[in-house]
C-alpha atoms as a PDB file:
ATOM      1  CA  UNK A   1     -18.909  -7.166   0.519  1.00  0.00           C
ATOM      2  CA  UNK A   2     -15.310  -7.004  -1.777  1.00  0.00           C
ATOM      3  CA  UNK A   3     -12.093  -5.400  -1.910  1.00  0.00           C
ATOM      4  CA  UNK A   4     -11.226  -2.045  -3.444  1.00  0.00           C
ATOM      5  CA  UNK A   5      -7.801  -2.682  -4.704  1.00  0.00           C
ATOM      6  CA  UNK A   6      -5.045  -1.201  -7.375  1.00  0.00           C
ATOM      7  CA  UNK A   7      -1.935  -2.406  -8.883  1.00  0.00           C
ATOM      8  CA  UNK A   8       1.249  -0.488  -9.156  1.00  0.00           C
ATOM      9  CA  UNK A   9       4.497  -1.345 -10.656  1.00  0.00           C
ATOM     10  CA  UNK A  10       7.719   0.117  -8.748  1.00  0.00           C
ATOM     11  CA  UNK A  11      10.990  -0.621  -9.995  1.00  0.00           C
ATOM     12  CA  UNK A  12      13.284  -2.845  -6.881  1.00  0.00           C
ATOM     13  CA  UNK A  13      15.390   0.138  -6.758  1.00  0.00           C
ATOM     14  CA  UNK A  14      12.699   2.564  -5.836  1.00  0.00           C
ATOM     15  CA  UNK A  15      11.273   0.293  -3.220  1.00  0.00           C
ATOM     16  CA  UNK A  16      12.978   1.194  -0.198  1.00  0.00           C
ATOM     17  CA  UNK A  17      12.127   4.972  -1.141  1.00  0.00           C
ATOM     18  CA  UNK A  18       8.380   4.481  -1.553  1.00  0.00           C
ATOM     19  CA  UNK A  19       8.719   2.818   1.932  1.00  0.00           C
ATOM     20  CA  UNK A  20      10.450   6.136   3.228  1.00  0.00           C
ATOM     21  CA  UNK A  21       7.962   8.292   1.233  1.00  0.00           C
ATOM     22  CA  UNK A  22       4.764   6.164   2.912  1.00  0.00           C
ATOM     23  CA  UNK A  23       6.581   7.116   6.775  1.00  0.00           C
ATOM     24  CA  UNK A  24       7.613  11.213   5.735  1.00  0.00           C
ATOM     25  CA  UNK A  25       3.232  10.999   4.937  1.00  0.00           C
ATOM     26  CA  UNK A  26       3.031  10.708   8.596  1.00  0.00           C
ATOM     27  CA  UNK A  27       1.900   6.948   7.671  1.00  0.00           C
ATOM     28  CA  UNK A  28       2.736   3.829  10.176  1.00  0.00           C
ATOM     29  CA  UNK A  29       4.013   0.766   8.113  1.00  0.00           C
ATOM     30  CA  UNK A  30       4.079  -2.184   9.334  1.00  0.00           C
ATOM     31  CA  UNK A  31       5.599  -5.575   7.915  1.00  0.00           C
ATOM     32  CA  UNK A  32       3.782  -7.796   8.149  1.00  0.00           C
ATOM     33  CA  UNK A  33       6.181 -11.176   6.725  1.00  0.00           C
ATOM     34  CA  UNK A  34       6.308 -13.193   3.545  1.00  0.00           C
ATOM     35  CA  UNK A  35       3.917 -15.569   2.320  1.00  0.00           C
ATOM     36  CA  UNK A  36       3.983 -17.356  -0.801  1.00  0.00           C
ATOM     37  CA  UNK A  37       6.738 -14.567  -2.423  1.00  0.00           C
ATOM     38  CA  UNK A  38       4.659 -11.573  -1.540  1.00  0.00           C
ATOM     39  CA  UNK A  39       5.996  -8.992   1.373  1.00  0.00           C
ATOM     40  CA  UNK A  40       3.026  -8.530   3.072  1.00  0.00           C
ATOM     41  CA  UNK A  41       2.594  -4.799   4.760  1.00  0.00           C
ATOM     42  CA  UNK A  42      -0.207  -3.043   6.574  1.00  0.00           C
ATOM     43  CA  UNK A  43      -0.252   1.308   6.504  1.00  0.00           C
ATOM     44  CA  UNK A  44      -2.445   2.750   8.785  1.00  0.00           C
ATOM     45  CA  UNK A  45      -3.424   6.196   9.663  1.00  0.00           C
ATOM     46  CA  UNK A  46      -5.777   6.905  12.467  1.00  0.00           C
ATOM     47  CA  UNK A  47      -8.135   4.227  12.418  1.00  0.00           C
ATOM     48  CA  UNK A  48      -7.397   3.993   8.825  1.00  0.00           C
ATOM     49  CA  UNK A  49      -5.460   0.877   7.253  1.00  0.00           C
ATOM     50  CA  UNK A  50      -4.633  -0.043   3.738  1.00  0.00           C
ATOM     51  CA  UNK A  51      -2.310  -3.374   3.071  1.00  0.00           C
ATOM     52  CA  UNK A  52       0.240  -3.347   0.600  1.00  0.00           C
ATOM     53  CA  UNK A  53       0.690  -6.826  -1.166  1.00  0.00           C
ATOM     54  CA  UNK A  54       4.932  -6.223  -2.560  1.00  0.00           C
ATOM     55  CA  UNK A  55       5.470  -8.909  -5.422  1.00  0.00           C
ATOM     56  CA  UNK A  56       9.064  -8.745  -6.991  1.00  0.00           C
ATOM     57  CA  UNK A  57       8.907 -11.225 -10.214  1.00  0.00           C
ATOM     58  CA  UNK A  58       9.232 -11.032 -13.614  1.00  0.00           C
ATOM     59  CA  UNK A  59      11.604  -7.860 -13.961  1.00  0.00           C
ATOM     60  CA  UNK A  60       9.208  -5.650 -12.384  1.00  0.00           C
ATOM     61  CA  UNK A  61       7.707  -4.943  -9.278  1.00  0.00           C
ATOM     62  CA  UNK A  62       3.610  -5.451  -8.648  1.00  0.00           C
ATOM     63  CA  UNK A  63       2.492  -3.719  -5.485  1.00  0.00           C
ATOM     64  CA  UNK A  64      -1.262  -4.145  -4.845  1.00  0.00           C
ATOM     65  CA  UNK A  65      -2.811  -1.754  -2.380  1.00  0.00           C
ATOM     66  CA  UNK A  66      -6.002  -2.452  -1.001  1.00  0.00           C
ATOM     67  CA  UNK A  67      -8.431  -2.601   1.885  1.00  0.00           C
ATOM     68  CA  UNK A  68     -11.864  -4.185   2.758  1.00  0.00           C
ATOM     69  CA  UNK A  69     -14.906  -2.188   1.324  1.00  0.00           C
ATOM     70  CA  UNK A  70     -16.686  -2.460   4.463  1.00  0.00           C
ATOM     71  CA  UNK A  71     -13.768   0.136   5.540  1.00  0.00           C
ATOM     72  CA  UNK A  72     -14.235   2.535   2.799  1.00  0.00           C
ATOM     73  CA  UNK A  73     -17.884   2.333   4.189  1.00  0.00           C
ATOM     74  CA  UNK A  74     -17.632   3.069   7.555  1.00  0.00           C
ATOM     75  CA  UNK A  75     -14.798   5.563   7.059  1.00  0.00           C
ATOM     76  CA  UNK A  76     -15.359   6.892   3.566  1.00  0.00           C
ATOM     77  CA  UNK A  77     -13.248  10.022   3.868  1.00  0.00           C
ATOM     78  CA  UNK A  78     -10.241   8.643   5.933  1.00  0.00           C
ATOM     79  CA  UNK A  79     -10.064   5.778   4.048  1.00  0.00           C
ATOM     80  CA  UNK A  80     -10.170   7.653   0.538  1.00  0.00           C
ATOM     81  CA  UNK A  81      -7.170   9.707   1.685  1.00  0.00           C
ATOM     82  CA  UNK A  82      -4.938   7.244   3.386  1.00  0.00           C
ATOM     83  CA  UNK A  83      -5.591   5.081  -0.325  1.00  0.00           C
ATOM     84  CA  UNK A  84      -4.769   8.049  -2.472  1.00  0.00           C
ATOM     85  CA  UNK A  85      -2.049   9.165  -0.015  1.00  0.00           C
ATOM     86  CA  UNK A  86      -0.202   5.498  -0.518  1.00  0.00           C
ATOM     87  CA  UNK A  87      -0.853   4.712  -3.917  1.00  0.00           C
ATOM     88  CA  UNK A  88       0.597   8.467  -4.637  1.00  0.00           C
ATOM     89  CA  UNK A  89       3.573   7.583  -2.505  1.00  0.00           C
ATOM     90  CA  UNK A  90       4.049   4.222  -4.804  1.00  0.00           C
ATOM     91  CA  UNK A  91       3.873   6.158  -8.067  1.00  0.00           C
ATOM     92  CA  UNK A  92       6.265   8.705  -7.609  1.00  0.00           C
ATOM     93  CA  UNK A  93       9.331   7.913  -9.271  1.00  0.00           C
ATOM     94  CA  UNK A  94       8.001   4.560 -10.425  1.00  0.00           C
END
């Protein structure tokens, strides 16, 4: 059915503060190990979840955020604000 997915760039020094920002927004993140030089995370809210995809390379940090459509489907609303609440979280100061 696809992916709804964005890309964000946050800086390695920012990092650990996005993480803190994504827990203060009452947001449980999870860690979810490496793979293939992307940190691999899950944030969930509810029965909400989002994954985070953290890439550091090439002097700037690519975070993708995304989540199955099928979820955005079944839980349009919770899933629109646990997105925008996480991709906010990633911008800010980025």
């Amino acid at each position: 059915m696809g992916v709804v997915a964005d890309f964000v760039r946050v800086p390695a020094d920012a990092w650990p503060e996005a993480l803190a920002r994504l827990g203060a927004d009452d947001i449980e993140v999870r860690d979810e190990g490496a793979e293939r030089g992307v940190t691999w995370y899950s944030c969930r809210r509810g029965a909400c979840r989002v994954g985070l995809g953290y890439y550091p390379g090439d002097g700037g940090q690519e975070v993708t955020v995304y989540g199955p459509a099928l979820r955005f489907w079944r839980r349009p609303l919770g899933m629109y604000r646990l997105y925008r609440d996480v991709r906010r979280a990633l911008r800010v100061g980025s």
